[in-house]
PDB file of N, CA and C in Angstrom:
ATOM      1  N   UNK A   1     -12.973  25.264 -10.093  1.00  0.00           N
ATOM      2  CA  UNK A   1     -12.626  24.587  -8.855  1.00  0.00           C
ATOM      3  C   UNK A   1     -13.589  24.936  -7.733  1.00  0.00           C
ATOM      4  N   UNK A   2     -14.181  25.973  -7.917  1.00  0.00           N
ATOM      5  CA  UNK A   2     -14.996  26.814  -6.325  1.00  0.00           C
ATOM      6  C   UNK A   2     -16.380  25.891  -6.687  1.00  0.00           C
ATOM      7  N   UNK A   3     -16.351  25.424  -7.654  1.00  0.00           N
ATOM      8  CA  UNK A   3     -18.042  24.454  -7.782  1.00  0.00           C
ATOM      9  C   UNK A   3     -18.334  23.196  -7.361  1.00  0.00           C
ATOM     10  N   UNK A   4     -16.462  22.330  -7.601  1.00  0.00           N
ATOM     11  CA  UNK A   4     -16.407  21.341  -6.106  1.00  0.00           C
ATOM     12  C   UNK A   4     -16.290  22.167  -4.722  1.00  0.00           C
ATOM     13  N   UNK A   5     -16.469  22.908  -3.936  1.00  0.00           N
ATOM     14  CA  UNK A   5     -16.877  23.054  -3.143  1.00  0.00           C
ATOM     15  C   UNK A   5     -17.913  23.569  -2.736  1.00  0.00           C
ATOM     16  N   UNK A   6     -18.883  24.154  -4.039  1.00  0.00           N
ATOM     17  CA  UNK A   6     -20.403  24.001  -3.174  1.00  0.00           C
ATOM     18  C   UNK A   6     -20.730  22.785  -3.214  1.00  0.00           C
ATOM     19  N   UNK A   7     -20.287  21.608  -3.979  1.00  0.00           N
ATOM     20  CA  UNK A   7     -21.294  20.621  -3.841  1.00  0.00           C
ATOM     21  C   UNK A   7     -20.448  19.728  -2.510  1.00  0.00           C
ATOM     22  N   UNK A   8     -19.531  19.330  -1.712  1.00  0.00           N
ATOM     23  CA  UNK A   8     -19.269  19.408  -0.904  1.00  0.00           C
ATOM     24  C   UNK A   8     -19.595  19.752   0.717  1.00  0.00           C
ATOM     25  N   UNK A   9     -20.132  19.772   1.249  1.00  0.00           N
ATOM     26  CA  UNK A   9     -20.674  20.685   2.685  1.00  0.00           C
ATOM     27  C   UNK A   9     -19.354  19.957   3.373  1.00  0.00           C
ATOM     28  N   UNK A  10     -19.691  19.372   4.117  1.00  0.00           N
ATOM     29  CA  UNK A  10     -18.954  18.840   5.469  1.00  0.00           C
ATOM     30  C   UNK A  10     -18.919  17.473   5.253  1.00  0.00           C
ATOM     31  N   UNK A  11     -17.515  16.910   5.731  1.00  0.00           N
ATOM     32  CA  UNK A  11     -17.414  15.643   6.607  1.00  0.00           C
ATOM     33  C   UNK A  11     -18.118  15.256   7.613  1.00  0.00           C
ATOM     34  N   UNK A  12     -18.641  13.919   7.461  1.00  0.00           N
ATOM     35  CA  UNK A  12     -19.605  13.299   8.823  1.00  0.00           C
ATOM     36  C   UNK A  12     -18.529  12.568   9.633  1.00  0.00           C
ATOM     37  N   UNK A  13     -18.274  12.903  10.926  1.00  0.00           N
ATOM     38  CA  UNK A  13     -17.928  12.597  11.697  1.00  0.00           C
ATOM     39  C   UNK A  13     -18.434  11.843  12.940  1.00  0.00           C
ATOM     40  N   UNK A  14     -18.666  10.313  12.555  1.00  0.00           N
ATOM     41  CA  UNK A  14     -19.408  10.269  13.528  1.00  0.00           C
ATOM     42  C   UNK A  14     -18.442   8.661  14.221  1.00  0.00           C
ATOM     43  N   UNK A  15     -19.028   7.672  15.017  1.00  0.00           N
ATOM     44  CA  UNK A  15     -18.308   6.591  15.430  1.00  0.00           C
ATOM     45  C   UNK A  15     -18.831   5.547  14.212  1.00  0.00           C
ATOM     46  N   UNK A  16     -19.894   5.374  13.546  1.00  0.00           N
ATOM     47  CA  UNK A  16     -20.308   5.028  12.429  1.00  0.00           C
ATOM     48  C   UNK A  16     -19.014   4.940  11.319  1.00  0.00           C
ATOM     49  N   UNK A  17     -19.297   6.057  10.879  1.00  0.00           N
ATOM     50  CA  UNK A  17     -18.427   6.429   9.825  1.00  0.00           C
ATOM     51  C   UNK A  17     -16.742   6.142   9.992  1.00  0.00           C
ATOM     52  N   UNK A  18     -16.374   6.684  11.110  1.00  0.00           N
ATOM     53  CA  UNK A  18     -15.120   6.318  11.598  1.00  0.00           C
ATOM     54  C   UNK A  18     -14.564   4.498  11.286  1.00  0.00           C
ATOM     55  N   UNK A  19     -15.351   3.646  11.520  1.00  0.00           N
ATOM     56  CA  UNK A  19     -15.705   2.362  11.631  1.00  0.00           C
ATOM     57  C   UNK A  19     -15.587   2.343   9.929  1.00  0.00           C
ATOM     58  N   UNK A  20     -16.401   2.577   9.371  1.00  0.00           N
ATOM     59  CA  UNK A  20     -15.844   2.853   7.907  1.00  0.00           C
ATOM     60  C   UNK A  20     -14.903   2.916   6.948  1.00  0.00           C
ATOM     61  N   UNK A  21     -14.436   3.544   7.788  1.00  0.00           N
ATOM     62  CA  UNK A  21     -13.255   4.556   6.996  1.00  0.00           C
ATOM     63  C   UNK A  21     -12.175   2.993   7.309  1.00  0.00           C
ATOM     64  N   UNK A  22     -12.217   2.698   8.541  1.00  0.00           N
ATOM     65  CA  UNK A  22     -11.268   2.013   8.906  1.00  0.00           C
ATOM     66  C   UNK A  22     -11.061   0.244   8.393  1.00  0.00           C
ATOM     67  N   UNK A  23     -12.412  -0.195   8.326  1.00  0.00           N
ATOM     68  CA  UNK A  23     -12.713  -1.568   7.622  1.00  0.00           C
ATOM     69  C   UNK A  23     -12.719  -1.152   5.980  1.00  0.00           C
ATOM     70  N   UNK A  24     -13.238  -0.273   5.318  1.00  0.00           N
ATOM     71  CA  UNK A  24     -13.988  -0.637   3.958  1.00  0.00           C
ATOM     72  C   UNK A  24     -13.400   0.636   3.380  1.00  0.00           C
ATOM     73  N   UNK A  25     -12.596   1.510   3.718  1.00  0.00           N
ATOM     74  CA  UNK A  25     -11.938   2.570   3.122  1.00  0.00           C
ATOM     75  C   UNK A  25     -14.034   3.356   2.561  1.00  0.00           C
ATOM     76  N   UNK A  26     -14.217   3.948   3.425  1.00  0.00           N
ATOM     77  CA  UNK A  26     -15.554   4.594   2.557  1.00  0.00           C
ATOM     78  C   UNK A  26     -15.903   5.662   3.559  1.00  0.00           C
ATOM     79  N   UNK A  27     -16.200   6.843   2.906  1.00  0.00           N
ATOM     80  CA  UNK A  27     -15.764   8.517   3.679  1.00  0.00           C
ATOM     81  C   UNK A  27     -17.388   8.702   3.380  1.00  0.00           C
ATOM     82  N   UNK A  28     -17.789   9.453   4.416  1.00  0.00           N
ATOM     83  CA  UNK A  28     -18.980  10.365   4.316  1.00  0.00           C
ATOM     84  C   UNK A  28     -18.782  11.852   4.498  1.00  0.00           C
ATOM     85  N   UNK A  29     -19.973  12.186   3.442  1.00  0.00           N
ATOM     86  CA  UNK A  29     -19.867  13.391   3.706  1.00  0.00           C
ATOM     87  C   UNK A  29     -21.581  13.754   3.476  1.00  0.00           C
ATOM     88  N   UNK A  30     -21.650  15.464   4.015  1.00  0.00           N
ATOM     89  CA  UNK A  30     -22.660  16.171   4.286  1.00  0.00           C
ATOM     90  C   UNK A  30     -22.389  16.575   2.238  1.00  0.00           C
ATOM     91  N   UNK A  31     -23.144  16.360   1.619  1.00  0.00           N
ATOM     92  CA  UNK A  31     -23.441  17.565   0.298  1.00  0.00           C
ATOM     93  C   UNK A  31     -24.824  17.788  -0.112  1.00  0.00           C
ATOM     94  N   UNK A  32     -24.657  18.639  -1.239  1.00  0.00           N
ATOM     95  CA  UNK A  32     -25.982  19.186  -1.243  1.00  0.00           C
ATOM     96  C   UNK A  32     -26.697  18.706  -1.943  1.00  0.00           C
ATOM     97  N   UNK A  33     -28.319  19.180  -1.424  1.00  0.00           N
ATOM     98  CA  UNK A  33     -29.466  18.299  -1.929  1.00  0.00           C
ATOM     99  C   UNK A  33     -29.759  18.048  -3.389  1.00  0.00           C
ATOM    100  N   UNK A  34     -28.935  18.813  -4.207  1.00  0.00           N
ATOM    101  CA  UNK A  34     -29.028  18.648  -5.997  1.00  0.00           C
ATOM    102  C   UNK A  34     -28.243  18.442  -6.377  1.00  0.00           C
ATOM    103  N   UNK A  35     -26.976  18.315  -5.472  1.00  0.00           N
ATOM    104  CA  UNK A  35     -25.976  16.872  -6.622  1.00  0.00           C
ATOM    105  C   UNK A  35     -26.069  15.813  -6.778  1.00  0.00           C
ATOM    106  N   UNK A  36     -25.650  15.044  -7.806  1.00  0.00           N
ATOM    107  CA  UNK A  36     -26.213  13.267  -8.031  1.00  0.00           C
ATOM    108  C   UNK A  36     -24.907  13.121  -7.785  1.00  0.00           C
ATOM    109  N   UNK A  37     -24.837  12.015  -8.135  1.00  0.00           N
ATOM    110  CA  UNK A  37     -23.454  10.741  -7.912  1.00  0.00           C
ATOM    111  C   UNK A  37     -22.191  10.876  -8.405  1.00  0.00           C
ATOM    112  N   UNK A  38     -22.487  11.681  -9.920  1.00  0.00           N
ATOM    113  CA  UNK A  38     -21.383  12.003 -10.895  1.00  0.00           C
ATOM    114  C   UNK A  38     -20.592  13.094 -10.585  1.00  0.00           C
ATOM    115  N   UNK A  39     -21.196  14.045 -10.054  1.00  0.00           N
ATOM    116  CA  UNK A  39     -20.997  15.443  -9.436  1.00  0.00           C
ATOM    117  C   UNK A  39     -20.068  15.444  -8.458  1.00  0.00           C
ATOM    118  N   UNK A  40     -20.851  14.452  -7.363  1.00  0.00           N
ATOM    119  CA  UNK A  40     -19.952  14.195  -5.995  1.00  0.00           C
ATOM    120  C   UNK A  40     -18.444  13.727  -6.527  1.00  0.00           C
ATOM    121  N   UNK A  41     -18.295  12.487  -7.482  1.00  0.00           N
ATOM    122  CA  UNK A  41     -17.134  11.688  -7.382  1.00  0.00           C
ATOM    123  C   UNK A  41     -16.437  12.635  -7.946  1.00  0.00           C
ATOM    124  N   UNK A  42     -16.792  13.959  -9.249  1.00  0.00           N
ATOM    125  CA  UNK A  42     -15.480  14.763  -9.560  1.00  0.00           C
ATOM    126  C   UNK A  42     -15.084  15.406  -8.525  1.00  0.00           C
ATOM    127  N   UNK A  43     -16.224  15.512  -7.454  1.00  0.00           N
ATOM    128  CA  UNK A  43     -15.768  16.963  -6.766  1.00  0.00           C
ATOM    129  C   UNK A  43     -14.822  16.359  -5.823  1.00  0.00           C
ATOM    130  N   UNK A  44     -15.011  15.085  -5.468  1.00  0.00           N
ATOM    131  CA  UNK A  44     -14.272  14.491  -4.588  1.00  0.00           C
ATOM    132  C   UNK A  44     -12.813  14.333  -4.707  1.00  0.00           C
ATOM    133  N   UNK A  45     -12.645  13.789  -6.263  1.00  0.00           N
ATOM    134  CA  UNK A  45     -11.373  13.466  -7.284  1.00  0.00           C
ATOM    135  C   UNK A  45     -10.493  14.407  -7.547  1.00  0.00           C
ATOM    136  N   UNK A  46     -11.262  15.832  -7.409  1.00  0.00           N
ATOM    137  CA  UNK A  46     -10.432  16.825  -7.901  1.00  0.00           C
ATOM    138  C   UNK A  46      -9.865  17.672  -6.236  1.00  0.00           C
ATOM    139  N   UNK A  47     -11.152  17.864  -5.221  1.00  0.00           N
ATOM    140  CA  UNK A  47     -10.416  18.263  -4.053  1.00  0.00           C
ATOM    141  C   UNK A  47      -9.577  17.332  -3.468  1.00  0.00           C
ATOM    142  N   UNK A  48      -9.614  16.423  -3.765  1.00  0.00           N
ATOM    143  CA  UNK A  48      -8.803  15.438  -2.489  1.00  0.00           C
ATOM    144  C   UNK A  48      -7.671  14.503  -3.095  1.00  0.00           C
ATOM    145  N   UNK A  49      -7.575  14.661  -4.548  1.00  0.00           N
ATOM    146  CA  UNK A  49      -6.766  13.937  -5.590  1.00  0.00           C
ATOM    147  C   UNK A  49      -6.474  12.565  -5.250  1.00  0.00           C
ATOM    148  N   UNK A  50      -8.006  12.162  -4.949  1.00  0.00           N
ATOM    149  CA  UNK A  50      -7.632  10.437  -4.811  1.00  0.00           C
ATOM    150  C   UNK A  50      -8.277   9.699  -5.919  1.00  0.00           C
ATOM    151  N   UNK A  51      -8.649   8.390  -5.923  1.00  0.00           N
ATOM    152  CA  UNK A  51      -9.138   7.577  -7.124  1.00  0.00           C
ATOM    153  C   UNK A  51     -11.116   6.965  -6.580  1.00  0.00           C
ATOM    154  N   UNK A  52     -11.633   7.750  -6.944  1.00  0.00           N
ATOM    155  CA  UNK A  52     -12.858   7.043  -5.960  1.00  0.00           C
ATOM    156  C   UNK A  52     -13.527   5.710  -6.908  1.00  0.00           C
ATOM    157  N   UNK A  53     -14.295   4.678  -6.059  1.00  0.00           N
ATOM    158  CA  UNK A  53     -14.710   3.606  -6.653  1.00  0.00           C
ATOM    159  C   UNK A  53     -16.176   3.630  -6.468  1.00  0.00           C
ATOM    160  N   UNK A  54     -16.854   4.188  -5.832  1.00  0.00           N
ATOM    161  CA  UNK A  54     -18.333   4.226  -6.032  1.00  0.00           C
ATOM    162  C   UNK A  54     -18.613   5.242  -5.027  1.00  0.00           C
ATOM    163  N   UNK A  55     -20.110   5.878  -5.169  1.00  0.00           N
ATOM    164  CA  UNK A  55     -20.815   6.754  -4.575  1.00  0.00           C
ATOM    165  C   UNK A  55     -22.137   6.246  -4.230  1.00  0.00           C
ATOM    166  N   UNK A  56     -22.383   6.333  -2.775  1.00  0.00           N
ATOM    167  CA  UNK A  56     -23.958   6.040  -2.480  1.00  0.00           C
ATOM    168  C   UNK A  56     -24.117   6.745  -1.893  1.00  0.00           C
ATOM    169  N   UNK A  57     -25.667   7.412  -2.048  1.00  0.00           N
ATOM    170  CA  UNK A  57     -25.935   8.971  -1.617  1.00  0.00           C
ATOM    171  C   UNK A  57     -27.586   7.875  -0.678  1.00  0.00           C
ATOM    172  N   UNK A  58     -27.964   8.623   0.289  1.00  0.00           N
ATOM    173  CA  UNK A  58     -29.245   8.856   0.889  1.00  0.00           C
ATOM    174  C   UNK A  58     -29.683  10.327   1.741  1.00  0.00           C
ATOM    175  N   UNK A  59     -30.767  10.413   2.263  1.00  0.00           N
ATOM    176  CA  UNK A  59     -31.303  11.675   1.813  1.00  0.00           C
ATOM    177  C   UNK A  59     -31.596  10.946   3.722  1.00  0.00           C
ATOM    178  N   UNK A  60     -31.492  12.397   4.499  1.00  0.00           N
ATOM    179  CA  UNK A  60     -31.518  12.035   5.867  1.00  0.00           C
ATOM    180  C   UNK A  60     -32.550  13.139   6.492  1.00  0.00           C
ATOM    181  N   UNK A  61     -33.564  12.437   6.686  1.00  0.00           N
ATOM    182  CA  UNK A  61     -35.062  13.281   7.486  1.00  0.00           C
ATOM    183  C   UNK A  61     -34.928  13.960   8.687  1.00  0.00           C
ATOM    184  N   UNK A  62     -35.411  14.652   8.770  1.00  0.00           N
ATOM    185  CA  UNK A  62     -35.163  15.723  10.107  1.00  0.00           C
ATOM    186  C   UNK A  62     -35.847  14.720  11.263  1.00  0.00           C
ATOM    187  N   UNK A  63     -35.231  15.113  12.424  1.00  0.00           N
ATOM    188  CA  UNK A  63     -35.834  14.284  13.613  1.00  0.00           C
ATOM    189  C   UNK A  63     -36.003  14.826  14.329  1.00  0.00           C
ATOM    190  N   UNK A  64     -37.408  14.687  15.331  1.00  0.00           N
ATOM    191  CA  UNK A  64     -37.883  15.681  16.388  1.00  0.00           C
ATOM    192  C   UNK A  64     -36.867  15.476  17.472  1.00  0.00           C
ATOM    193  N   UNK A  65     -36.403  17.100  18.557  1.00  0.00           N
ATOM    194  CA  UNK A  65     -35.584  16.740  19.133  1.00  0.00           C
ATOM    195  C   UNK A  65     -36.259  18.134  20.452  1.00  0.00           C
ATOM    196  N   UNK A  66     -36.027  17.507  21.943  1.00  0.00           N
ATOM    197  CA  UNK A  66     -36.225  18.465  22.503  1.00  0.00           C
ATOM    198  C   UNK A  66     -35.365  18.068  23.812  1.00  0.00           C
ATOM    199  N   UNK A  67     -35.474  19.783  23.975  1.00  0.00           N
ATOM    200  CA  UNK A  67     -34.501  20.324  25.287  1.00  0.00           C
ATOM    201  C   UNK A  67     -35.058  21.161  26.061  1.00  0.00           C
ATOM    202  N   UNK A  68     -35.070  20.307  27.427  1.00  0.00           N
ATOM    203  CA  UNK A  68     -36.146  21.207  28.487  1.00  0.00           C
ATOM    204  C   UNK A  68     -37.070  22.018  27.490  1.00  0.00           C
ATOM    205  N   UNK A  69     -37.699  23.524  27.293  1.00  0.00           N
ATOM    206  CA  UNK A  69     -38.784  23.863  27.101  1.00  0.00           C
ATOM    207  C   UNK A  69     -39.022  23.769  25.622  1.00  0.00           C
ATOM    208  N   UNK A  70     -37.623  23.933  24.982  1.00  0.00           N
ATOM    209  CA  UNK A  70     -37.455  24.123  23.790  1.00  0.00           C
ATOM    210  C   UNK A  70     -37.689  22.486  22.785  1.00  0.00           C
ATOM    211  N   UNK A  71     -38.186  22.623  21.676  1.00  0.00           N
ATOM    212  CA  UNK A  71     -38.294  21.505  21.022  1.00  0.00           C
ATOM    213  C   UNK A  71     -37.951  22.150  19.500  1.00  0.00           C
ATOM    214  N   UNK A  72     -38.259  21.016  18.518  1.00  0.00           N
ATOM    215  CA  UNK A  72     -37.996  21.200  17.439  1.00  0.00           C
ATOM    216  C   UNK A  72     -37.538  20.327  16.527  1.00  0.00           C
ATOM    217  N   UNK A  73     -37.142  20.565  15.145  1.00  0.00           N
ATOM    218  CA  UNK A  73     -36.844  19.219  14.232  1.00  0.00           C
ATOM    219  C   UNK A  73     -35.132  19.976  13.550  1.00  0.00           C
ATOM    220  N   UNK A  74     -34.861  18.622  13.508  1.00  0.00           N
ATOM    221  CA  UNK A  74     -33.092  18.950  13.192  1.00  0.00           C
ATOM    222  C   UNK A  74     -32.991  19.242  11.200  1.00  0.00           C
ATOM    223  N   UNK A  75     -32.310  19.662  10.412  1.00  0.00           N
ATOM    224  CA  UNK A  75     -32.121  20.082   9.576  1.00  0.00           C
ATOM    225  C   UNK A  75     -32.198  18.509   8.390  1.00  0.00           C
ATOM    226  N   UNK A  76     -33.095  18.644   7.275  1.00  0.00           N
ATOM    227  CA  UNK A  76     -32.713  17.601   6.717  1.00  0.00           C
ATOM    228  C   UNK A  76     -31.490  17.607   5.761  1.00  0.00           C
ATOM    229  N   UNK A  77     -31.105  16.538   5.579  1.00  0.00           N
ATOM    230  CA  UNK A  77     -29.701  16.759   4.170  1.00  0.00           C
ATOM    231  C   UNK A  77     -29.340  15.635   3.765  1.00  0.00           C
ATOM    232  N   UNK A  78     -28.439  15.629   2.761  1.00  0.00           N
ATOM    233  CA  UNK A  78     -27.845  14.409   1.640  1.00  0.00           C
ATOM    234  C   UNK A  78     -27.076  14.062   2.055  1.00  0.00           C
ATOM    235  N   UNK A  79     -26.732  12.811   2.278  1.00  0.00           N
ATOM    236  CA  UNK A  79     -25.628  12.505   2.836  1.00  0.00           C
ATOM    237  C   UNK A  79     -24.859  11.104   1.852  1.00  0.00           C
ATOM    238  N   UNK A  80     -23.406  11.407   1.317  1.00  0.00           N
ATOM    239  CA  UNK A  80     -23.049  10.727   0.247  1.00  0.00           C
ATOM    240  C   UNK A  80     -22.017   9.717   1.267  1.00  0.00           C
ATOM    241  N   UNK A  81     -21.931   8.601   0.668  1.00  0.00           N
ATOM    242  CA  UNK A  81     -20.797   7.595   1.245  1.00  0.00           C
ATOM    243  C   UNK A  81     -19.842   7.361  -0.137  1.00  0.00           C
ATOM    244  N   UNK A  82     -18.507   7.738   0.623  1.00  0.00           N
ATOM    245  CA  UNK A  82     -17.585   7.717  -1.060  1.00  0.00           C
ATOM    246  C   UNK A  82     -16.967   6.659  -0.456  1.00  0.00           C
ATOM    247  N   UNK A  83     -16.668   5.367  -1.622  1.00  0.00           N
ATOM    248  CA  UNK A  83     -15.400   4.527  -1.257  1.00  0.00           C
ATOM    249  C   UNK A  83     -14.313   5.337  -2.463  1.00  0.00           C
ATOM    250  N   UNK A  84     -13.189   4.574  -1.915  1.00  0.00           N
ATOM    251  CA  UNK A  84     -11.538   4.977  -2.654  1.00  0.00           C
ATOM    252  C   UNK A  84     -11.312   4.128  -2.590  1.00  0.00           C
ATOM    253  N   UNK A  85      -9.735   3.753  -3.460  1.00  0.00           N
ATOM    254  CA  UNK A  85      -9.340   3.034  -3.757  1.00  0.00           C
ATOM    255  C   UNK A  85      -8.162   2.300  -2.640  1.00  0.00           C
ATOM    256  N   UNK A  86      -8.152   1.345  -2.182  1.00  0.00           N
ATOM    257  CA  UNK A  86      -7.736   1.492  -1.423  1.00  0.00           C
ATOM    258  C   UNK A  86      -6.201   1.629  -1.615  1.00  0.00           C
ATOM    259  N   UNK A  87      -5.417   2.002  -0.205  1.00  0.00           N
ATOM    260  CA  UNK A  87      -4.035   2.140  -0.136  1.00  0.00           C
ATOM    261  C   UNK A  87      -4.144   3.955  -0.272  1.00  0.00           C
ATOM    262  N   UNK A  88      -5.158   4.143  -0.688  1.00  0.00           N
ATOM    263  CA  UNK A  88      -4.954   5.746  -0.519  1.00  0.00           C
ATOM    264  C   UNK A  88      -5.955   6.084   0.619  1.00  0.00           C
ATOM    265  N   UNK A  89      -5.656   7.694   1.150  1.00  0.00           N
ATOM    266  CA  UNK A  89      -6.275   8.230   1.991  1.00  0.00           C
ATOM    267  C   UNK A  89      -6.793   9.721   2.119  1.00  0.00           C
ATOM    268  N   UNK A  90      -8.319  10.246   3.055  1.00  0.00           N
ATOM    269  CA  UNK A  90      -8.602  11.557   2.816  1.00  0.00           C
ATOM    270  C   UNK A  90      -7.852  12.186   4.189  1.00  0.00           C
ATOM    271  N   UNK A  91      -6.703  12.649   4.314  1.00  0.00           N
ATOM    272  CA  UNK A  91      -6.609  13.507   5.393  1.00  0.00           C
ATOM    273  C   UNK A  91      -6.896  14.227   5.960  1.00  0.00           C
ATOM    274  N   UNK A  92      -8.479  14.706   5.673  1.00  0.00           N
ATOM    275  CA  UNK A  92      -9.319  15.368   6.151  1.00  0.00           C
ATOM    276  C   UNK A  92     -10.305  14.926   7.472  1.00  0.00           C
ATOM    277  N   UNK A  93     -10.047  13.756   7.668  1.00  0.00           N
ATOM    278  CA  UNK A  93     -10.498  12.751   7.959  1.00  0.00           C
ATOM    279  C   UNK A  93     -10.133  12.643   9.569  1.00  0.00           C
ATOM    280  N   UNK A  94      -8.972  12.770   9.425  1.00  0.00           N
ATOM    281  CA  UNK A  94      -7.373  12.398  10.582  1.00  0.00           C
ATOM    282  C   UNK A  94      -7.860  13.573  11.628  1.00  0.00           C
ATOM    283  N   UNK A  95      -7.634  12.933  12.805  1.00  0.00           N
ATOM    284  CA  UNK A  95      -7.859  13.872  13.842  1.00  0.00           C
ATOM    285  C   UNK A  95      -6.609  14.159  14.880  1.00  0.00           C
TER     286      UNK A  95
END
């Protein structure tokens, strides 16, 4: 069970995603850069005991970012879009 949650990181929370969740039932999340597709949907299936219907993963580039003196580039990472089935839900989600 502790191996769905390394591949797991975080929920994306954003107004994007939110919009998502709400039209097309489809959750994002932050996981890591060496899981594929198959990986994600058990890990998803087994933490969250829902029914998932597809996985699309893209890979998100760091972007230059600066503040007054300080500058710099933001962290790159994987970022998976899970749909479910609908009528079910991730309560992880819920704010």
């Amino acid at each position: 069970m502790s191996k769905y949650y390394g591949i797991l990181s975080a929920p994306v929370i954003t107004e994007r995603s939110t919009k998502l969740i709400e039209n097309s039932n489809l959750y994002t999340f932050k996981v890591n850069p060496k899981a594929n597709k198959v990986e994600i949907k058990k890990a998803v299936e087994e933490i969250f005991k829902v029914e998932v219907l597809s996985v699309r993963t893209s890979n998100v580039k760091p972007k230059f970012k600066r503040t007054g003196k300080y500058e710099g580039y933001t962290k790159a990472y994987k970022k998976a879009f899970v749909e479910i089935k609908s009528g079910q839900k991730i309560d992880a989600f819920t704010v």
